[in-house]
N, C-alpha and C. Protein backbone atom coordinates (compact mmCIF):
# COMPACT_ATOMS: atom_id res chain seq x y z
N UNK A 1 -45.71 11.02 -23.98
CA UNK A 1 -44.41 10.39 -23.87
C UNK A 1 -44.48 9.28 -22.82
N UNK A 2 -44.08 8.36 -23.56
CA UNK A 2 -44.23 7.17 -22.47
C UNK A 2 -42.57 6.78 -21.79
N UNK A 3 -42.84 5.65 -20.84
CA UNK A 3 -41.67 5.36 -19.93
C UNK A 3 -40.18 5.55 -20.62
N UNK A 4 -40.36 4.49 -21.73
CA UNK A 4 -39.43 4.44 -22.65
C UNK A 4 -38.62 5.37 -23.09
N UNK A 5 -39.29 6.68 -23.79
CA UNK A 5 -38.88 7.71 -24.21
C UNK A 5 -38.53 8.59 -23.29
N UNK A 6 -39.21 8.38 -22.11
CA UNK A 6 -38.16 9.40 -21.20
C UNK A 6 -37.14 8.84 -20.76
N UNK A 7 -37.03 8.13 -20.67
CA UNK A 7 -35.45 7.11 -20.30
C UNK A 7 -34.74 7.30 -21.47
N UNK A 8 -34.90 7.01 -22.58
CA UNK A 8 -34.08 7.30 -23.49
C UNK A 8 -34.13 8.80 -23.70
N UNK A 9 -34.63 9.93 -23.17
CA UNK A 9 -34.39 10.97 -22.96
C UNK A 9 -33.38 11.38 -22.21
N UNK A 10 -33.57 10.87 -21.04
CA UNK A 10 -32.12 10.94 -20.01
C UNK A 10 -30.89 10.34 -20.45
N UNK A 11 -30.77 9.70 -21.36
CA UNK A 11 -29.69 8.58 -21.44
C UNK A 11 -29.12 9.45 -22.39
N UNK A 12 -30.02 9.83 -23.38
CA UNK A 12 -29.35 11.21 -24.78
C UNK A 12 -29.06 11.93 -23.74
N UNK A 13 -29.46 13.12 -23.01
CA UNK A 13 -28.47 13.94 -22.56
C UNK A 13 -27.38 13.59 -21.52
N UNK A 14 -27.57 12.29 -20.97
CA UNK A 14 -25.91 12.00 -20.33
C UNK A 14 -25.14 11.92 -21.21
N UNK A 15 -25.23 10.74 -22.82
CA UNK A 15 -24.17 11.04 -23.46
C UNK A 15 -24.03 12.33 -24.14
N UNK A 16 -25.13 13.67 -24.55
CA UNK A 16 -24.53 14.69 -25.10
C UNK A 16 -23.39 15.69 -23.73
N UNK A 17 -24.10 15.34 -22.54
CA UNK A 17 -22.78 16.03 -21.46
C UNK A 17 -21.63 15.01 -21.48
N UNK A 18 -21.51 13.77 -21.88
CA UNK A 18 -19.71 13.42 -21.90
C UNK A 18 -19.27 13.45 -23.58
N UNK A 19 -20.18 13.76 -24.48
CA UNK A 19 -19.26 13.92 -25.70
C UNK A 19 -18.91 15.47 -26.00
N UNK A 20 -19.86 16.78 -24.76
CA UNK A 20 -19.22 17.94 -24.66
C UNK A 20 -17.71 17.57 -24.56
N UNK A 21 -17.82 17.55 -22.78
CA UNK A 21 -16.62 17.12 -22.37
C UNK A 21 -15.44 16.16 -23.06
N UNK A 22 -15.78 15.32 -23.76
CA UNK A 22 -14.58 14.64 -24.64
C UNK A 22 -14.09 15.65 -25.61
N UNK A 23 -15.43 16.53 -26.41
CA UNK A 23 -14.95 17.25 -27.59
C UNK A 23 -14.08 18.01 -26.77
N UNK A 24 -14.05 19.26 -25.93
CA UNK A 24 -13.52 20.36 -25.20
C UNK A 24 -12.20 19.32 -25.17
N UNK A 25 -11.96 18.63 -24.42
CA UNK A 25 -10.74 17.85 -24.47
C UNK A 25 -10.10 17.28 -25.61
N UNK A 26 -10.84 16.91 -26.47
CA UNK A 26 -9.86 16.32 -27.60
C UNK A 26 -9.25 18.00 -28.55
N UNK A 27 -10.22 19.00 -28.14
CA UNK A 27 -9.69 20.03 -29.12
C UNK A 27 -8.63 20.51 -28.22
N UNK A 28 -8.36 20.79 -26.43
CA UNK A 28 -7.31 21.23 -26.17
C UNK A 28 -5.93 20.10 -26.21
N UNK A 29 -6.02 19.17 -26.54
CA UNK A 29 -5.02 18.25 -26.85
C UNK A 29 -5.04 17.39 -28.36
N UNK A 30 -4.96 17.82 -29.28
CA UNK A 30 -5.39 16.99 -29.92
C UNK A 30 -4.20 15.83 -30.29
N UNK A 31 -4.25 14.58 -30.05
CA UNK A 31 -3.74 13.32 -30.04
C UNK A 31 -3.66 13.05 -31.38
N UNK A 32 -5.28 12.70 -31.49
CA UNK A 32 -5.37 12.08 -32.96
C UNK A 32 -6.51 13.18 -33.40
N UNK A 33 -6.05 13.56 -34.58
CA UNK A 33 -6.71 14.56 -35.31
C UNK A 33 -8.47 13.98 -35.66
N UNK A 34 -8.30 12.73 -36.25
CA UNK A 34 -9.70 12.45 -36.08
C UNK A 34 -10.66 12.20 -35.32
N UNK A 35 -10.65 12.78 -34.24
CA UNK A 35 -11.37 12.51 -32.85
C UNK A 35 -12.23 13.93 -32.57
N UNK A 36 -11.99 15.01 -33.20
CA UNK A 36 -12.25 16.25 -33.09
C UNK A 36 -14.16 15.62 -34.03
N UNK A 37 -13.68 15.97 -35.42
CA UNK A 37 -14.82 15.58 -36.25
C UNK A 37 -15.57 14.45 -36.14
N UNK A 38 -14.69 13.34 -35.42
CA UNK A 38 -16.18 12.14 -35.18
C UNK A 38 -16.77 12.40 -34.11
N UNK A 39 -16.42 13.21 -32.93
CA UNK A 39 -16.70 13.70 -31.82
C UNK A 39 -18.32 14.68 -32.05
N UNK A 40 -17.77 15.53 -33.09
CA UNK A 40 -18.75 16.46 -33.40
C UNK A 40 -19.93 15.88 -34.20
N UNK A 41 -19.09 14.28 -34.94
CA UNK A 41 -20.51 13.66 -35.40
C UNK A 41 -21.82 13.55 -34.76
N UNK A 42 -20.99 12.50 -33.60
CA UNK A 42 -21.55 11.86 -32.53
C UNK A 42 -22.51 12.87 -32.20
N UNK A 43 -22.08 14.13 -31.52
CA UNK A 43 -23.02 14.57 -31.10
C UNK A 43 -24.23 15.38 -31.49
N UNK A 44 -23.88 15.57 -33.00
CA UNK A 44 -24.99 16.19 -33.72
C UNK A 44 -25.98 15.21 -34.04
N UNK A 45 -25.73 13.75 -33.69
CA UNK A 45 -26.66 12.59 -33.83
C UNK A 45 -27.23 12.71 -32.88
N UNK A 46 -26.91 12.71 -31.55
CA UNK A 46 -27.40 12.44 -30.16
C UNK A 46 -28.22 13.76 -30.30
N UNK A 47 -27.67 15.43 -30.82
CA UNK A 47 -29.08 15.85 -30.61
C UNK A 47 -30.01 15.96 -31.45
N UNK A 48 -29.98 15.10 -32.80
CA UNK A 48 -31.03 15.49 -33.93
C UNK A 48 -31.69 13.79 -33.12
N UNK A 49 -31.66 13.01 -32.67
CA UNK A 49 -32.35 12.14 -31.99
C UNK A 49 -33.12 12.81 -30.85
N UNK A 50 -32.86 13.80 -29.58
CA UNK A 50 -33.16 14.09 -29.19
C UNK A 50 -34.38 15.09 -29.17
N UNK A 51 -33.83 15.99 -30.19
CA UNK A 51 -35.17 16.50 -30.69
C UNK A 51 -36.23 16.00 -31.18
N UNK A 52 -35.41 15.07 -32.02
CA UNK A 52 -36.99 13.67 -33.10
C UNK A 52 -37.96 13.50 -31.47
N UNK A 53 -37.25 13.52 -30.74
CA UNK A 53 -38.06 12.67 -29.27
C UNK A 53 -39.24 13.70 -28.86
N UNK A 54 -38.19 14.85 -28.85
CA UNK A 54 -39.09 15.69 -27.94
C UNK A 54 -40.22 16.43 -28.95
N UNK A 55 -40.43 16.45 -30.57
CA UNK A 55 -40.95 16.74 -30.78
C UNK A 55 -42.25 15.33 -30.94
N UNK A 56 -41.40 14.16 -30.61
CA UNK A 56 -42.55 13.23 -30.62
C UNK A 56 -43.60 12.69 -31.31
C-alpha cells in the first residue's frame, strides 16, 4: 500500500464516522424522508470502497 491509498484510507473512514453520525440524526428527526436511504447509500459506498482498498 502506497502513500496514496493510505490517505485515501483515512479520508474513507472520516467520511464513514460523519455519515454514521448524519444517519443516527437524520433517523431521530426525520425532516426529509429521503435523507435516511441516500444516507445509507453513501455509506455502503464508502465501505465497499474501503474494503476494495484494503483488500488491495
Amino acid at each position: 500500500m502506497d502513500k496514496k491509498d493510505k490517505k485515501r484510507l483515512e479520508v474513507l473512514q472520516q467520511k464513514i464516522s460523519k455519515l454514521q453520525q448524519l444517519l443516527a440524526a437524520a433517523k431521530k428527526q426525520p425532516d426529509d424522508p429521503a435523507d435516511v436511504p441516500r444516507l445509507e447509500k453513501e455509506l455502503a459506498a464508502a465501505h465497499a470502497e474501503l474494503t476494495a482498498l484494503k483488500k488491495g
